[in-house]
Protein backbone atom coordinates (compact mmCIF):
# COMPACT_ATOMS: atom_id res chain seq x y z
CA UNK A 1 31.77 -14.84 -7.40
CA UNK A 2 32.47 -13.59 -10.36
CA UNK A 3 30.56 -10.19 -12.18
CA UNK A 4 27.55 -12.19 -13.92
CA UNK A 5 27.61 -14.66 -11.19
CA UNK A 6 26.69 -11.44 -9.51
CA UNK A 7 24.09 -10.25 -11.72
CA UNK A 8 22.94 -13.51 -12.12
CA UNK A 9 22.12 -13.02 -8.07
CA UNK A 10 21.08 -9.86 -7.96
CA UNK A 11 18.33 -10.59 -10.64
CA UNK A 12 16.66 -13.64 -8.64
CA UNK A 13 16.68 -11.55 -5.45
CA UNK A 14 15.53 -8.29 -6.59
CA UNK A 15 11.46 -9.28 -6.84
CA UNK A 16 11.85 -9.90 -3.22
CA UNK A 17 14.01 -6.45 -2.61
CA UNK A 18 10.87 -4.60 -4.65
CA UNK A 19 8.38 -6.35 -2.64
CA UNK A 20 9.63 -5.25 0.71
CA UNK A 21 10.75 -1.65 -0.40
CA UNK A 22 7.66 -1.28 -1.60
CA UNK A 23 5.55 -2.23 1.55
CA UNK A 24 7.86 -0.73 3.47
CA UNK A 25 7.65 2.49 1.31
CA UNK A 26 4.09 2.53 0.21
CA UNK A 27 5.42 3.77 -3.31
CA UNK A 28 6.68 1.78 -6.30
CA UNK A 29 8.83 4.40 -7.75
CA UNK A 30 10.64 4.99 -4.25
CA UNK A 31 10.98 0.81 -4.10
CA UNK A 32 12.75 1.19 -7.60
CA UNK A 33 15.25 3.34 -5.84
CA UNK A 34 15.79 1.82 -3.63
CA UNK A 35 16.71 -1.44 -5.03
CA UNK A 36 18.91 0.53 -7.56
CA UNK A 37 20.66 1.53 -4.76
CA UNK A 38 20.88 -2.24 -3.17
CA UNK A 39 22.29 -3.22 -6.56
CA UNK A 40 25.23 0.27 -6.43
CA UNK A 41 26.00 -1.31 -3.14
CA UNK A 42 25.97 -5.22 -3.93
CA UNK A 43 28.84 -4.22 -6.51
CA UNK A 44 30.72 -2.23 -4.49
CA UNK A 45 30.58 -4.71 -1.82
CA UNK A 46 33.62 -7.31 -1.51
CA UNK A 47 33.50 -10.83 -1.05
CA UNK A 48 33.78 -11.22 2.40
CA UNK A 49 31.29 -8.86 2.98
CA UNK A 50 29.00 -11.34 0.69
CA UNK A 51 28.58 -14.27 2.91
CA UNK A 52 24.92 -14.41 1.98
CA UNK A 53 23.89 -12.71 -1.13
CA UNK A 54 19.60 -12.69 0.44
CA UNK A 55 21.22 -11.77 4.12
CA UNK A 56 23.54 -9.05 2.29
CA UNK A 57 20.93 -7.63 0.43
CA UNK A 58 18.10 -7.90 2.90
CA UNK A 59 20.04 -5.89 5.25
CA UNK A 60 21.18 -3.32 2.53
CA UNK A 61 17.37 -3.06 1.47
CA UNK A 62 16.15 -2.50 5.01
CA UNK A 63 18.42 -0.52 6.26
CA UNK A 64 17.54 1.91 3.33
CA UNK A 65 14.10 1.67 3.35
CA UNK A 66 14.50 2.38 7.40
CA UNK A 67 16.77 5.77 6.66
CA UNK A 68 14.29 7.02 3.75
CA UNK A 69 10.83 6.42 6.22
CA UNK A 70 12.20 8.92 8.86
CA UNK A 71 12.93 11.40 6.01
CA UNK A 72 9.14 10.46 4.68
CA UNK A 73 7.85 11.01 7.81
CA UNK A 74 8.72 14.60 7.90
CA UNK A 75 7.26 14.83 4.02
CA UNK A 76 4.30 13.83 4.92
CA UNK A 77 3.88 16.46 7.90
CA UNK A 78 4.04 18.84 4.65
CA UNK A 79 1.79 17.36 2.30
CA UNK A 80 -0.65 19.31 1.08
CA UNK A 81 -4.09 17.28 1.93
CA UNK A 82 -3.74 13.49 2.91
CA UNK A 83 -0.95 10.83 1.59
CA UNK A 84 -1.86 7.35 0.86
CA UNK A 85 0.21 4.86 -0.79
CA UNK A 86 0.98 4.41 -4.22
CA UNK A 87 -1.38 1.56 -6.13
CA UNK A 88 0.05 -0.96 -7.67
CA UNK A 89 -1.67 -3.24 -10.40
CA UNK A 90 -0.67 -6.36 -9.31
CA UNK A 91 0.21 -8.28 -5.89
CA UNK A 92 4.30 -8.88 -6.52
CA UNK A 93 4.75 -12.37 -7.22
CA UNK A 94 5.04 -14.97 -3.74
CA UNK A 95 5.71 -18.09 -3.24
CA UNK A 96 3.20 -21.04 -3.21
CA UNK A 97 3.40 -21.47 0.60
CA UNK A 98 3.50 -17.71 1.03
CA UNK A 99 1.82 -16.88 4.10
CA UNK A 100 -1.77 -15.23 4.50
CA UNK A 101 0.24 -12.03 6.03
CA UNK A 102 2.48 -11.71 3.04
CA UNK A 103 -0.74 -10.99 0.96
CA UNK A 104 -2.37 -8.90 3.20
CA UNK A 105 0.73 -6.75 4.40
CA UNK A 106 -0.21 -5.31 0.15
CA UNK A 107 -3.28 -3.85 0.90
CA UNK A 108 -4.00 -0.44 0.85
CA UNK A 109 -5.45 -0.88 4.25
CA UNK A 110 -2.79 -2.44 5.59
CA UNK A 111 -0.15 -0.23 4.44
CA UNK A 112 -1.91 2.74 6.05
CA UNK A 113 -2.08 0.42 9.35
CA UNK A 114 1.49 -0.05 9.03
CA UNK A 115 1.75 3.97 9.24
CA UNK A 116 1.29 3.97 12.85
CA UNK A 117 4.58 2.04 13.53
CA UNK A 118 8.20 3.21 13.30
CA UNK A 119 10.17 2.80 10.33
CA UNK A 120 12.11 0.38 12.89
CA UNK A 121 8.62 -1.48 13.90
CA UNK A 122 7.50 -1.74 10.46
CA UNK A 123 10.53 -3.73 9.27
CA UNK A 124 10.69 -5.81 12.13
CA UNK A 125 7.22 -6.60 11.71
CA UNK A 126 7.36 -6.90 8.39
CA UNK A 127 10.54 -8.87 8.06
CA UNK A 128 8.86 -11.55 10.32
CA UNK A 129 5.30 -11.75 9.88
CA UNK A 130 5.07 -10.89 6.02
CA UNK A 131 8.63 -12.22 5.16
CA UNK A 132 9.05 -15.21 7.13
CA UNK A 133 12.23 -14.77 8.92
CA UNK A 134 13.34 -15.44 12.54
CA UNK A 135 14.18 -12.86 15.64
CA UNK A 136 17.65 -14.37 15.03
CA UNK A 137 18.25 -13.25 11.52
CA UNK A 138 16.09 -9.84 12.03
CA UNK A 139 18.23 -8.80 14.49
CA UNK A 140 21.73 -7.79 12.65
CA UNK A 141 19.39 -6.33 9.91
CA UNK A 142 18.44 -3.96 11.98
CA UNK A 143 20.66 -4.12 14.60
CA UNK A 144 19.30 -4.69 17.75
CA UNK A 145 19.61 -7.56 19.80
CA UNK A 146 17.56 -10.64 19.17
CA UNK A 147 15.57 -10.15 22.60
CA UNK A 148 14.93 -6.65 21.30
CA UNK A 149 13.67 -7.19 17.82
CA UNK A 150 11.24 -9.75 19.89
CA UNK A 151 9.44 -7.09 21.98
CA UNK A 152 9.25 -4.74 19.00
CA UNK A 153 7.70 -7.42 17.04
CA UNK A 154 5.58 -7.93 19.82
CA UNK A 155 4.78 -4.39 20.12
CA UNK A 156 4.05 -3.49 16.50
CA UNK A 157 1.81 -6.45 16.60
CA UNK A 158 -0.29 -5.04 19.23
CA UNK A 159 -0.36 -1.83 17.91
CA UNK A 160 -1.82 -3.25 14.19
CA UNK A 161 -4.40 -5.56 16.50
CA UNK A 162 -5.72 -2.88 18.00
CA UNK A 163 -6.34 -0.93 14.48
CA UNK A 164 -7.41 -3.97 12.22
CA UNK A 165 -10.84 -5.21 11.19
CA UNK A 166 -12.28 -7.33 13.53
CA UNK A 167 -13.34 -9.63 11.13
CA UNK A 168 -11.29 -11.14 7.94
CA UNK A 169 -13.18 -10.23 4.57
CA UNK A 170 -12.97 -12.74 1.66
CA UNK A 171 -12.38 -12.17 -1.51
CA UNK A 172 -16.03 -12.49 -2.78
CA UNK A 173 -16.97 -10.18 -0.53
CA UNK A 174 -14.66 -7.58 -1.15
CA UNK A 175 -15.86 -8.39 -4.88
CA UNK A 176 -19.66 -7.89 -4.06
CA UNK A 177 -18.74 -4.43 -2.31
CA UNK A 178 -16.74 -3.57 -4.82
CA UNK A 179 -19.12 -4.25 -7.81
CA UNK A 180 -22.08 -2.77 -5.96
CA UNK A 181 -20.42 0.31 -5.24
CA UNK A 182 -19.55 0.90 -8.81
CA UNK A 183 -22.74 0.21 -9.75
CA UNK A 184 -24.33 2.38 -7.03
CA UNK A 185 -22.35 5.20 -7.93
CA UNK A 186 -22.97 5.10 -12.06
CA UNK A 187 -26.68 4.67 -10.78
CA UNK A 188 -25.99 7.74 -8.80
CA UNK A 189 -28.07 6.14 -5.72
CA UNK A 190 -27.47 7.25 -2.06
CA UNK A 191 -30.04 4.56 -0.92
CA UNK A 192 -27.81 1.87 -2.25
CA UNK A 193 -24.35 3.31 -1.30
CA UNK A 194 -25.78 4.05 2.47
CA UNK A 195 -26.79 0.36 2.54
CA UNK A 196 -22.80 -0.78 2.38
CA UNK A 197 -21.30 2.01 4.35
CA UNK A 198 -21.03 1.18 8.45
CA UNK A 199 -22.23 4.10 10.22
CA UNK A 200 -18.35 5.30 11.26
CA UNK A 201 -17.21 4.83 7.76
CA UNK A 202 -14.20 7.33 6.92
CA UNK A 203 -12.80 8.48 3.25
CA UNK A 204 -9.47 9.36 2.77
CA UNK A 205 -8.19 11.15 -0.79
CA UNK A 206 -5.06 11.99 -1.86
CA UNK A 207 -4.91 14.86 -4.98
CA UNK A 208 -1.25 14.59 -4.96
CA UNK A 209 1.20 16.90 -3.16
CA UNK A 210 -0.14 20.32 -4.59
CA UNK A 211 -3.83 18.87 -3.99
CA UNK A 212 -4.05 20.00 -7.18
CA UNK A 213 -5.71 17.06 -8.77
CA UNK A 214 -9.23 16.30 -9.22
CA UNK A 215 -11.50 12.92 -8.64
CA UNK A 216 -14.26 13.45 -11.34
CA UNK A 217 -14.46 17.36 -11.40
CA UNK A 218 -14.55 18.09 -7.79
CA UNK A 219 -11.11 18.78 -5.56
CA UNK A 220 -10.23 15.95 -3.44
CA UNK A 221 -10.73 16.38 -0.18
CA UNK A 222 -7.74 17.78 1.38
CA UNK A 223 -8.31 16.18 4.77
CA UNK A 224 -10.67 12.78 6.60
CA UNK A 225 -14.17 12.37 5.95
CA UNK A 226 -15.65 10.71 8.79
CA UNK A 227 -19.20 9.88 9.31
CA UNK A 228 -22.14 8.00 6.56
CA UNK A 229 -24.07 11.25 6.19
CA UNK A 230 -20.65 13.50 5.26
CA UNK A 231 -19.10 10.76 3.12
CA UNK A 232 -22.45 9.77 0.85
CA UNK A 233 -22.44 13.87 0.43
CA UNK A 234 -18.70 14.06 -0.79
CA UNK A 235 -19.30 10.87 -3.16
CA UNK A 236 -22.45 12.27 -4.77
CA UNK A 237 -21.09 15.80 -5.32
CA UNK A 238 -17.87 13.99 -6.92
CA UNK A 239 -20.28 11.70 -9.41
CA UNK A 240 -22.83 14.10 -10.08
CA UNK A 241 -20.02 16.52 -11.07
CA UNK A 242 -17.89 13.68 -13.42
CA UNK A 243 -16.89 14.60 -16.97
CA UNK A 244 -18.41 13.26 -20.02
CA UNK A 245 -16.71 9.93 -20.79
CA UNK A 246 -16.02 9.39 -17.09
CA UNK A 247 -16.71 5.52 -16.34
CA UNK A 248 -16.23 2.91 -13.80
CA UNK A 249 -14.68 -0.43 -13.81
CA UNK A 250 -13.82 -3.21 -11.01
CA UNK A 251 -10.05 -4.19 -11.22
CA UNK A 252 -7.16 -5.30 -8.94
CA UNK A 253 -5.42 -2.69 -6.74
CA UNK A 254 -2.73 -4.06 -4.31
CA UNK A 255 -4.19 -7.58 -4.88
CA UNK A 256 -7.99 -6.58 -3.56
CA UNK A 257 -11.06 -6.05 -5.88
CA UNK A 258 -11.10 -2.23 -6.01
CA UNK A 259 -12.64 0.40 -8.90
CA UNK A 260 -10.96 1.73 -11.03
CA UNK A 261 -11.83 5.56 -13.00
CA UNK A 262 -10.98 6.18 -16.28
CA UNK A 263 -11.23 9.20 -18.62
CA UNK A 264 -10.80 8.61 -22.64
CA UNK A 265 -9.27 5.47 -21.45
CA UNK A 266 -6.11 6.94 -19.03
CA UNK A 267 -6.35 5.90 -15.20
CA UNK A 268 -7.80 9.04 -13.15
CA UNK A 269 -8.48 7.73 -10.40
CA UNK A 270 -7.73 4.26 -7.94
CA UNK A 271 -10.48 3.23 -4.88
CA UNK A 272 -9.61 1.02 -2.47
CA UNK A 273 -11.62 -0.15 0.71
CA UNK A 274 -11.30 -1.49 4.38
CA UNK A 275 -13.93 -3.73 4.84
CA UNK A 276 -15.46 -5.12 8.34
CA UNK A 277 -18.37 -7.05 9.12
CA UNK A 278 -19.82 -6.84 5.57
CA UNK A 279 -19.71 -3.36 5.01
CA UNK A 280 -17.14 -0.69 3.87
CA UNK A 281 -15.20 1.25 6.64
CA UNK A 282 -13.10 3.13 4.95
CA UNK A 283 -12.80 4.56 1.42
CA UNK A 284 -9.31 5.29 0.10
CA UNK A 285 -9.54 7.46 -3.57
CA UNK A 286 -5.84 8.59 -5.08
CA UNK A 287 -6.38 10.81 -7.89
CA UNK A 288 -2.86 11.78 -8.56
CA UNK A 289 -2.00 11.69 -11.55
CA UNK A 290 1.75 10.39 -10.61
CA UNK A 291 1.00 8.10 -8.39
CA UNK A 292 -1.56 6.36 -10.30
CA UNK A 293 1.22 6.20 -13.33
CA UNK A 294 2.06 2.94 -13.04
CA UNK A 295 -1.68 1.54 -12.52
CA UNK A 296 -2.40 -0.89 -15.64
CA UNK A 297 -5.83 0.14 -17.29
CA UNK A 298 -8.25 -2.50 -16.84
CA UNK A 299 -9.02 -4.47 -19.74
């Protein structure tokens, strides 16, 4: 193979490299990385080593992404206030036949579902549900034994069962919730915001490491909101205490309908929701500044 037949490669592969870093990651910049590093590697590498360039690189990916989680795990201990993934603009590209998991393994909701496994039981999950591939070819990725990357799978499935929605939202209805809590919020209304909230509804924030930044003019909450009454009090402080200019809109995050807040027309904040049974469960707001970098401002 020679050097551009190698770039050549590298290029077709690396959407699919980004696209599992980054689920596997919850952060776009640390998926960037990490492929850089995949790419250091795949030119390093010789040619017997390259028997399959998507097997090759799969495994280099992985095995990466699996090293940098148990260093991320010990980050997040330390983070001042609560983590939540990175928002991303739009879903990375798939396939036609992609599967229903592949899309939903984006979500904000799912990624912080996928926080309860090991870095090991999120890529064999991930590498089989979300990704398509078999026991057979999961097992030297990660390596473990074929039988072995079976009961994992089996065991990180459980574990995501037992934490998921009980029913599947569609898009239109993550749309309506969506739009009518934007519009309940600029309308300032705690009659209309109670009305989609379930009664155990939870917000999570994330000001940024330092829990320095700010959603509207209030301090994000450095820890869980649980409970209608406490969360419908957090979100009307926030609102009643928003800038001048502060506004609003409904755009993609992670491939869901989510809002979007903007100040003199720069991202400030991202919301995401889980959704169950027609109402909103949880609320997910990132209002640091870095993570919400990359986040396209809606048109």
């Amino acid at each position: 193979m020679t050097s551009s037949d190698r770039l050549r490669a590298f290029r077709e592969l690396s959407p699919l490299l980004r696209s599992l870093a980054y689920r596997m990651l919850g952060s776009a910049s640390d998926a960037d990385d990490m492929v850089q590093e995949a790419f250091v590697r795949w030119e390093g590498a010789s040619e017997e080593e390259i028997r399959s360039p998507k097997a090759f690189l799969t495994t280099i990916i992985t095995r990466l992404c699996i090293d940098t989680r148990r260093s991320a795990r010990s980050r997040h201990e330390k983070y001042a206030g609560t983590w939540l993934p990175e928002p991303a603009s739009e879903a990375q590209s798939a396939s036609p036949d992609a599967s229903t998991a592949f899309a939903e393994s984006l979500s904000v909701a799912f990624l912080m579902l996928l926080e309860s496994l090991s870095p090991v039981e999120r890529a064999v999950y991930l590498l089989h549900a979300a990704f398509d591939l078999e026991y057979a070819e999961i097992a030297p990725i990660v390596g473990k034994s074929e039988d072995n990357c079976r009961q994992i799978g089996r065991r990180a499935t459980a574990t995501l069962a037992a934490r998921k929605p009980r029913f599947v939202a569609s898009r239109d209805e993550r749309q309506r919730l969506a739009t009518a809590f934007a519009a309940a919020t600029r309308a300032g209304s705690v009659h209309q915001l109670a009305s989609l909230f379930a009664r155990d509804i939870e917000l999570w924030s994330d000001g940024g490491p330092a829990a320095r930044a700010r959603f509207g003019t209030t301090r994000v909450a450095s820890k869980p909101i649980a409970g209608k009454r406490a969360v419908l009090r957090f979100i009307s402080v926030v609102f009643a205490g928003a800038p001048a200019g502060f506004e609003l809109r409904i755009s993609d995050i992670n491939g869901e309908p989510g809002v979007v807040g903007m100040i003199d027309g720069r991202v400030a904040s991202a919301v995401t929701f889980g959704v169950d049974d027609g109402l909103i469960r949880k609320i997910y707001i990132v209002a640091d500044l870095e993570k919400l970098a990359r986040l396209s401002p809606p048109s």
